[in-house]
Protein backbone atom coordinates (compact mmCIF):
# COMPACT_ATOMS: atom_id res chain seq x y z
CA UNK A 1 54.48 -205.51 -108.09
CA UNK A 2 55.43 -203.14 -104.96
CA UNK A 3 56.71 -204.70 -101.88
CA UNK A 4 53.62 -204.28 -99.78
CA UNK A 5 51.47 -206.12 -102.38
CA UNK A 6 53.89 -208.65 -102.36
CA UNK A 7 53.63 -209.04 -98.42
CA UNK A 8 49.84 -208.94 -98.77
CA UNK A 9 49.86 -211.78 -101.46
CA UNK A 10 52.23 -213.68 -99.35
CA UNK A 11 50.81 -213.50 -96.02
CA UNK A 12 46.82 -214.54 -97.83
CA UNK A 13 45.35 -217.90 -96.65
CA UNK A 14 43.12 -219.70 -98.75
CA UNK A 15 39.58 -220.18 -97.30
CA UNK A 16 39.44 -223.94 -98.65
CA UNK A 17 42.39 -225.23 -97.52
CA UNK A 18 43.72 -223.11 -94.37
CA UNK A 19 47.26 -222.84 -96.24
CA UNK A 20 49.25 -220.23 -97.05
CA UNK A 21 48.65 -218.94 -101.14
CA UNK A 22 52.51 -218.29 -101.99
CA UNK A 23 54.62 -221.42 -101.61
CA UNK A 24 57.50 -220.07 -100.08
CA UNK A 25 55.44 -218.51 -96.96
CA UNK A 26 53.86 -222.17 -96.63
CA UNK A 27 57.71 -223.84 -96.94
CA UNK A 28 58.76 -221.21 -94.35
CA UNK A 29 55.89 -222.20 -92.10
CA UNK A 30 56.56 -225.47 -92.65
CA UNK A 31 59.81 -225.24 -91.47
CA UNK A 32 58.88 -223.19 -88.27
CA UNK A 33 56.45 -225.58 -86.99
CA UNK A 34 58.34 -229.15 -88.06
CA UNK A 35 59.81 -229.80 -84.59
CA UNK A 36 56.51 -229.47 -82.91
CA UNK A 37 54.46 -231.12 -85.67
CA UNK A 38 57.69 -234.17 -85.60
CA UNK A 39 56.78 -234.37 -82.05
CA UNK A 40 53.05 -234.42 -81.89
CA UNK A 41 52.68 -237.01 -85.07
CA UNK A 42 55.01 -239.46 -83.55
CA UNK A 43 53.59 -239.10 -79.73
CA UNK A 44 49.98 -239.50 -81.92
CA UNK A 45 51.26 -243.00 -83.49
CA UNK A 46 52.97 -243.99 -80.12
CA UNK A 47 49.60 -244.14 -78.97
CA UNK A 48 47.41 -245.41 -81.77
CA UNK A 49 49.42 -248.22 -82.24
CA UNK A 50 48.95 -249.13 -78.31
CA UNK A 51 45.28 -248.95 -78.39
CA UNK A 52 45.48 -251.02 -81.65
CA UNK A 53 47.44 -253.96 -80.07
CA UNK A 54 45.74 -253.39 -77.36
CA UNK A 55 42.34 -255.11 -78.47
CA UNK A 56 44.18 -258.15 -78.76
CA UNK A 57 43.26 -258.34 -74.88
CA UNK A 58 39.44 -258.97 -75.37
CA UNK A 59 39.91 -260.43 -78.65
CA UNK A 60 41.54 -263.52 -77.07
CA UNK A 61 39.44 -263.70 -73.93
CA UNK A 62 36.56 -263.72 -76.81
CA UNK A 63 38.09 -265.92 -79.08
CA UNK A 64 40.56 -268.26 -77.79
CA UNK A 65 42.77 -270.22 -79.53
CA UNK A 66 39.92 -270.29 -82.23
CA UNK A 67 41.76 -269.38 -85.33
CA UNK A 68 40.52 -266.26 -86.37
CA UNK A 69 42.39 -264.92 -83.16
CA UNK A 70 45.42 -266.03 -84.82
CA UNK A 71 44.46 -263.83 -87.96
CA UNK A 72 43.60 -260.49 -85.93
CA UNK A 73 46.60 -260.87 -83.59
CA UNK A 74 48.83 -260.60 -86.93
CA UNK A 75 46.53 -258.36 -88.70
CA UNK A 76 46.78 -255.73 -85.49
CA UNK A 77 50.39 -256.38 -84.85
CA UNK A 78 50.84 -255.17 -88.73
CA UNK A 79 48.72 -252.25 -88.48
CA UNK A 80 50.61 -251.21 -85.13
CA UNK A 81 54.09 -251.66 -86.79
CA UNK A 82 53.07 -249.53 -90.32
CA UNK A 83 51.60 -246.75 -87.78
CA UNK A 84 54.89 -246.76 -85.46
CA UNK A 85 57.45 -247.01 -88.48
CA UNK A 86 55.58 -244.08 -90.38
CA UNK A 87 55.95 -242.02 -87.10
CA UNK A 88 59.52 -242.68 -86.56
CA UNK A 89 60.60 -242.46 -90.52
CA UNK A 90 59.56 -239.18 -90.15
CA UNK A 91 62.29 -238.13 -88.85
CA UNK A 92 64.60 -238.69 -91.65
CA UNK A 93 61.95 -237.57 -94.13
CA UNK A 94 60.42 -234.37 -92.38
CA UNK A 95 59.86 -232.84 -95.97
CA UNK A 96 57.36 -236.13 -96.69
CA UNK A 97 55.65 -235.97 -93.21
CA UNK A 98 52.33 -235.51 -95.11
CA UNK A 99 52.80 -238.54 -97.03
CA UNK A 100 53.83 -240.16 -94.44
CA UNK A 101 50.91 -238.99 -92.40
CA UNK A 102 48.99 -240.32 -95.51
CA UNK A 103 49.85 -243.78 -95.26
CA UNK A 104 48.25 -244.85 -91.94
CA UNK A 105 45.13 -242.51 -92.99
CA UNK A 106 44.61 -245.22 -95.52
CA UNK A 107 45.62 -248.36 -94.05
CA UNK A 108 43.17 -248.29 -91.10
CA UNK A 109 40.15 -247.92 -92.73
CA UNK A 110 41.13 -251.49 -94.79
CA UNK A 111 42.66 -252.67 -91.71
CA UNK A 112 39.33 -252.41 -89.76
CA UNK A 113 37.47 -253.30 -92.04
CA UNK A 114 39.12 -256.72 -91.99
CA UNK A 115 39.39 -256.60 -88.68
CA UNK A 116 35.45 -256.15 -88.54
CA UNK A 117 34.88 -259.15 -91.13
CA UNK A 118 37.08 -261.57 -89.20
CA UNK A 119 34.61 -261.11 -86.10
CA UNK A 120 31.37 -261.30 -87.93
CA UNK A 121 30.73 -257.29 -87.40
CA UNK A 122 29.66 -255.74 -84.72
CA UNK A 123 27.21 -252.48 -83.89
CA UNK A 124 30.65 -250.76 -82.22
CA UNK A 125 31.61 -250.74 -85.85
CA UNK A 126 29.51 -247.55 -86.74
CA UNK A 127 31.16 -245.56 -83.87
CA UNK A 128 34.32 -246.78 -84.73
CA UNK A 129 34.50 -245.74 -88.50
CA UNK A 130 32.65 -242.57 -87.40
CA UNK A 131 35.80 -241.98 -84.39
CA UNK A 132 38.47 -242.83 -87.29
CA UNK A 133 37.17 -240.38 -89.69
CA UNK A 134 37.41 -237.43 -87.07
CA UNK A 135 41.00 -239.10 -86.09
CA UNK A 136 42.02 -238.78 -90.06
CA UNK A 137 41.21 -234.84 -89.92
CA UNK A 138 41.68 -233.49 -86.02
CA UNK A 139 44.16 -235.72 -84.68
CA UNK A 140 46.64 -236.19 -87.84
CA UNK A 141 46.96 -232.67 -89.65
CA UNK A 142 48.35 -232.48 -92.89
CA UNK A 143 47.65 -231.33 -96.27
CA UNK A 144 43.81 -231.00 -96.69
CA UNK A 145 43.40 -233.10 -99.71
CA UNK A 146 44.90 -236.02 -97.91
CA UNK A 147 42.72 -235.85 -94.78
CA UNK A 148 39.92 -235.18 -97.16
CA UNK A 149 40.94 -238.37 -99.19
CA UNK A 150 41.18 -240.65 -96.07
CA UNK A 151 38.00 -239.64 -94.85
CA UNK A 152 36.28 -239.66 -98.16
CA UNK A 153 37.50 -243.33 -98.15
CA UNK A 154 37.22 -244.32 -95.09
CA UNK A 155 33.48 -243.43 -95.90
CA UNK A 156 33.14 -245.12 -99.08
CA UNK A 157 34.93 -248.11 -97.67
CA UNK A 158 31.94 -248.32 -94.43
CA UNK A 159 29.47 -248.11 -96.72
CA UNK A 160 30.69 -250.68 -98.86
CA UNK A 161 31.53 -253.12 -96.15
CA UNK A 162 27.91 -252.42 -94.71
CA UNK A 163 26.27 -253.55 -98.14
CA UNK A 164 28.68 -256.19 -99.45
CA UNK A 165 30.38 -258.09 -96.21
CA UNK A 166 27.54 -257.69 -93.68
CA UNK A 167 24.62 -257.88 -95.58
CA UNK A 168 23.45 -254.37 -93.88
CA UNK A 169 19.56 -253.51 -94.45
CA UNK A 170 19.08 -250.37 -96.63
CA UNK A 171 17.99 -248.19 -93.48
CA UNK A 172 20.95 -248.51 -91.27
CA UNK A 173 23.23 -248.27 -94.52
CA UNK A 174 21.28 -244.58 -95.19
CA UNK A 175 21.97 -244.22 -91.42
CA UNK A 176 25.27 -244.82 -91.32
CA UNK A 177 26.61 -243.23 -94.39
CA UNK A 178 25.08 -240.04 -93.71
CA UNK A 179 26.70 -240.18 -90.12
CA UNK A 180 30.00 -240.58 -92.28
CA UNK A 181 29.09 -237.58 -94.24
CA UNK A 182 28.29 -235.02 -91.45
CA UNK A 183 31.77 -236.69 -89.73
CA UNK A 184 33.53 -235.77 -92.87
CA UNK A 185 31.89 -232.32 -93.17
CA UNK A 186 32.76 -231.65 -89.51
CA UNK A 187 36.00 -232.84 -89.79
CA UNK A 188 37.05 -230.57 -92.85
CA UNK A 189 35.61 -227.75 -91.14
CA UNK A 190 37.33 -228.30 -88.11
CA UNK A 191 40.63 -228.92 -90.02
CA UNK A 192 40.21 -225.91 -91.56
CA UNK A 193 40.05 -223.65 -89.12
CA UNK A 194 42.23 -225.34 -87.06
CA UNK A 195 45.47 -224.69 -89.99
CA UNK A 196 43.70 -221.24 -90.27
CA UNK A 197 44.69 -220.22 -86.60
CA UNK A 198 47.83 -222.02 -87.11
CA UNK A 199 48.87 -219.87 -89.87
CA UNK A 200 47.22 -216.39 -88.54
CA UNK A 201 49.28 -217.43 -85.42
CA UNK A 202 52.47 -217.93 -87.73
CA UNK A 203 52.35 -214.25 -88.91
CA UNK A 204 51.60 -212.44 -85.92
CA UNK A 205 54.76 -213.91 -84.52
CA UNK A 206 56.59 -213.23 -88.03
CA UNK A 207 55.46 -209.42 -87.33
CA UNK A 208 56.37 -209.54 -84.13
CA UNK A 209 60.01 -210.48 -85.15
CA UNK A 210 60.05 -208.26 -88.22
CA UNK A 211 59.33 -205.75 -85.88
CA UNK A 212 62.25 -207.09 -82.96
CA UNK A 213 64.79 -207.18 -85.90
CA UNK A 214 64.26 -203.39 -87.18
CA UNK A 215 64.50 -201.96 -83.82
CA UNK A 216 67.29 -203.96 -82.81
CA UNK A 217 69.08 -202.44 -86.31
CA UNK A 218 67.99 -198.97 -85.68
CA UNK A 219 69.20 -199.74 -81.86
CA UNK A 220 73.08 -200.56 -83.73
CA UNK A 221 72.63 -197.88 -86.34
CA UNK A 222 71.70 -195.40 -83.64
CA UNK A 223 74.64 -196.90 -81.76
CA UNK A 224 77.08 -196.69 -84.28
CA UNK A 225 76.53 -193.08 -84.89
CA UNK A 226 77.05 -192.41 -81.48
CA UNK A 227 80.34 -194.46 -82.10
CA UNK A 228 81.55 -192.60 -84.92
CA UNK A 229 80.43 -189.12 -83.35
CA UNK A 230 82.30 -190.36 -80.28
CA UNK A 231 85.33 -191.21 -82.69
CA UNK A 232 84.54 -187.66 -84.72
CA UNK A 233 84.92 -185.49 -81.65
CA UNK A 234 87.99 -187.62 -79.81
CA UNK A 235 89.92 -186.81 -83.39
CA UNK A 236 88.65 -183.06 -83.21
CA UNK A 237 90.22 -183.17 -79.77
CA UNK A 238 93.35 -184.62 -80.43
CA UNK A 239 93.39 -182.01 -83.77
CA UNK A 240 92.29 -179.29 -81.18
CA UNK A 241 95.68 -180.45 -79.11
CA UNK A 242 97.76 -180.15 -82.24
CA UNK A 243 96.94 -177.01 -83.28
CA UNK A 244 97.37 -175.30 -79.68
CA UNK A 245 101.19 -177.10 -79.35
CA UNK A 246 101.53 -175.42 -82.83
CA UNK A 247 100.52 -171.97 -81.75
CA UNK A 248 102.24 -172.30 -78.66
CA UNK A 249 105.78 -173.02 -80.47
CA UNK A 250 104.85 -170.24 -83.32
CA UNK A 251 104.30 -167.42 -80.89
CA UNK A 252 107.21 -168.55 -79.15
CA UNK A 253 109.40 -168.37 -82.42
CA UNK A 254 107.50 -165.09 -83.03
CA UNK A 255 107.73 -162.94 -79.85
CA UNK A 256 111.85 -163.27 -79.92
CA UNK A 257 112.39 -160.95 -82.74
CA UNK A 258 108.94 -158.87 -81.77
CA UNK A 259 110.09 -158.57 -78.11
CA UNK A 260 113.83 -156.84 -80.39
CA UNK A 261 111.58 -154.96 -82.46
CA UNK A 262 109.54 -153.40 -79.63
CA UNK A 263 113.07 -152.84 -76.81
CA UNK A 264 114.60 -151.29 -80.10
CA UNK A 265 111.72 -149.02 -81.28
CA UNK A 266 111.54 -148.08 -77.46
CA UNK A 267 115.23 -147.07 -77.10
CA UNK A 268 115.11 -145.19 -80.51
CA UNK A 269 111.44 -143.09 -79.17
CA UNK A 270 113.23 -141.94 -75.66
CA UNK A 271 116.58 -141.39 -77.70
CA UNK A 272 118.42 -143.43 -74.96
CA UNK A 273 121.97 -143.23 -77.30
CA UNK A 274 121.24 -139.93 -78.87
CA UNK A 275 118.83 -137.58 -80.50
CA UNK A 276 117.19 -138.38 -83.94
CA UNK A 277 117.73 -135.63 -86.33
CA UNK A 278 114.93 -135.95 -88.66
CA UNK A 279 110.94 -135.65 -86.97
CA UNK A 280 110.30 -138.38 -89.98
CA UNK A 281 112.67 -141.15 -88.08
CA UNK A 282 110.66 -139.96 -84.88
CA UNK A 283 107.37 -141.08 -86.28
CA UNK A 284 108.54 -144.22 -88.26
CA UNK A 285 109.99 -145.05 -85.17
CA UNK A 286 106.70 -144.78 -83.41
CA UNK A 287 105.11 -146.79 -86.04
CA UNK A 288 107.64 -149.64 -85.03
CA UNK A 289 106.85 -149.49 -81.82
CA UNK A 290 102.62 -149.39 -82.02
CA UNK A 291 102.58 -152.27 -84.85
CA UNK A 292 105.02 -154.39 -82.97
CA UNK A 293 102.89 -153.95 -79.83
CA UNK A 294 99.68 -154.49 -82.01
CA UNK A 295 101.05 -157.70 -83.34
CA UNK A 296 102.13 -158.95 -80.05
CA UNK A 297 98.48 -158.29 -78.96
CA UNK A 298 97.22 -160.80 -81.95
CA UNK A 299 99.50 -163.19 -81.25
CA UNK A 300 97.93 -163.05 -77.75
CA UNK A 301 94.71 -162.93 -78.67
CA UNK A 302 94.86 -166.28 -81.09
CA UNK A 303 96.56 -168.07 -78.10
CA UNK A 304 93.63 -166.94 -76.36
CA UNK A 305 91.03 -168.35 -79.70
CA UNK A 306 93.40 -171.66 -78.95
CA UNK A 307 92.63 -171.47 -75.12
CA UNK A 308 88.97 -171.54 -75.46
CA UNK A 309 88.23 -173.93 -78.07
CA UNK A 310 90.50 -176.34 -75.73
CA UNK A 311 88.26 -175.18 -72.51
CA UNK A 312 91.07 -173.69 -70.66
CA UNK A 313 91.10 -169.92 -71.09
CA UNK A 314 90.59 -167.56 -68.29
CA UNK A 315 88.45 -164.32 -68.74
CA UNK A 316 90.05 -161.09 -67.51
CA UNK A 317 87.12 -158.72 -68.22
CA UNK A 318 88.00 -155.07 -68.46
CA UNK A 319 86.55 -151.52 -69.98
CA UNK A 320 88.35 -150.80 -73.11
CA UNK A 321 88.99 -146.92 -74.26
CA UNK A 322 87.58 -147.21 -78.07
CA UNK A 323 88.96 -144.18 -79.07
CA UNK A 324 92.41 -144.90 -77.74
CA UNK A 325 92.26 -148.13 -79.56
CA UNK A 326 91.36 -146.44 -82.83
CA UNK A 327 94.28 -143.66 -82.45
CA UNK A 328 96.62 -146.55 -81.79
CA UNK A 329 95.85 -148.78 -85.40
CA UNK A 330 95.33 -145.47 -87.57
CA UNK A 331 99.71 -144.72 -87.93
CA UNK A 332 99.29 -148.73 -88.44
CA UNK A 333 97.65 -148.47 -91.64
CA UNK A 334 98.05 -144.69 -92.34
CA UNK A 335 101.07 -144.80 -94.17
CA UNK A 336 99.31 -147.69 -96.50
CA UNK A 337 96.44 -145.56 -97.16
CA UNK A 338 98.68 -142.95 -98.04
CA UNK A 339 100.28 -145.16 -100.94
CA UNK A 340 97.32 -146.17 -102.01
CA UNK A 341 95.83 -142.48 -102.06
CA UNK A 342 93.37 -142.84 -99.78
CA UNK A 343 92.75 -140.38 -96.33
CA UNK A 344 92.00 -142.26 -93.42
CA UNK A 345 90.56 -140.24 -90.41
CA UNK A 346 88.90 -140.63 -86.71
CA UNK A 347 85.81 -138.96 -85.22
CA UNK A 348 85.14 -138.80 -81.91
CA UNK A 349 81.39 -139.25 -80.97
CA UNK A 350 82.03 -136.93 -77.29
């Protein structure tokens, strides 16, 4: 399987259940959203456990000291405890916050129920089933199949109580469960699309990051290029450096014996201590003289090579004679051409 199918499988959400297909993208979701989800389920049981309690206000100015207040007060204070310890517990056991969630989802139903048979029923009982069924789906997400089991229940459970504990006529029991069925349906739906926009919400910011994360790498690769080039061209200088001090101290060493050469291939052309006998010492002598001078020129000229690469030559433009400069190297290499048998000559294009 190639990466991007891999990515496609893993960022799918199943239609049914508004969850992510591959495991690992729902843990990693999971994850992401747990400190917001901790939050929200324990503000959520905070406050249905007040509003529980809470009826034990007009369910002693009804009742009294009658006994049956005695049973709702502990029946509510029960219900409000098991809803405020499964909020708090999960905080120890994030990785079971949908069982957890779970847990009040069934008790209420039961709880009400009772609650509804120690008073005799009431009509408010309808909207109250039908309010805790949308509660089970909207107000405590979790897995689907457990908001779909509490509400399934919590149906079941109305429509039993209607039959069995109230003695409910057959109309109002037709009534009331298929208000318990559209709640359901509307509740799943909503459910659904609410962990759908969750999720699509999830990877738009994942893409977003992705998408931080490989500029901010191509921002340090980029960055440590320019590092090593930096470090590249510093070491070029300091090689640059080196190899000018070693120039400098070669054609020193080097123009010592070619400044004797030259002074002593002078002396011996103007015959300052006497006259040369033989026209062959005359012309060697002039040889001397010209490739001494020619090699003092190179020397010059790769100080010169060493000067600009370092930045700090000066040009001293002038008009060189060609043909001079040709005349001058041709006794250079005129007596090797003459070993080797080869004639080497000049022609002047004026």
């Amino acid at each position: 399987m190639t990466s991007s199918t891999t990515d496609i499988a893993a960022n799918r959400i199943d239609r049914r259940t508004g969850e992510f297909c591959d495991p690992a993208t729902e843990t990693s979701f999971q994850t992401r959203v747990w400190p917001a989800r901790y939050t929200h389920l324990k503000f959520i049981s905070y406050i249905i456990a007040g509003i529980v309690f809470l009826f034990v206000i007009p369910e002693y100015v009804r009742f009294g000291d009658e006994p049956v207040f005695a049973w709702l007060l502990g029946s509510r204070t029960l219900m409000a405890v098991l809803i405020i310890v499964s909020g708090v517990s999960l905080r120890w056991f994030h990785r079971l916050s949908d069982e957890f969630s779970f847990m009040p989802q069934m008790a209420i139903p039961p709880m009400l129920t009772f609650l509804d048979y120690l008073k005799g029923g009431e009509p408010l009982y309808y909207g109250n089933m039908l309010l805790v069924i949308l509660v089970l789906y909207i107000f405590v997400p979790n897995r689907m199949i457990y908001s779909v089991t509490a509400g399934v229940s919590a149906a079941l459970l109305s429509g039993f109580s209607l039959a069995i504990l109230h003695q409910t006529p057959v109309p109002q029991i037709v009534t009331m469960v298929g208000m318990l069925v559209v709640a359901n349906i509307l509740g799943f739906l909503a459910l659904r699309h609410f962990n759908f926009a969750r999720r699509q919400e999830y990877l738009s910011y994942m893409t977003e990051r992705s998408g931080r994360e490989q500029l901010r790498a191509e921002i340090e690769k980029r960055l440590a290029t320019e590092d090593g080039l930096r470090l590249a061209l510093s070491v070029a200088d300091q090689d640059s450096q080196a190899i000018t001090g070693t120039l400098n101290n070669l054609s020193h060493e080097l123009r010592t014996p070619l400044n004797a050469i030259i002074g002593f291939s002078d002396s011996m052309q103007k015959e300052l201590f006497g006259p040369l006998a033989n026209d062959q010492y005359r012309e060697y002598s002039t040889i001397i003289h010209d490739s001494g001078n020619h090699l003092l020129e190179l020397i010059n000229n790769m100080l010169d090579h060493s000067k600009a690469e370092s930045g700090t030559v000066q040009l001293d433009e002038t008009i060189v004679d060609v043909e001079k400069l040709v005349n001058s190297v041709l006794p250079m290499v005129g007596s090797l051409a003459r070993e080797a048998g080869v004639t080497v000559t000049a022609t002047s294009l004026s």
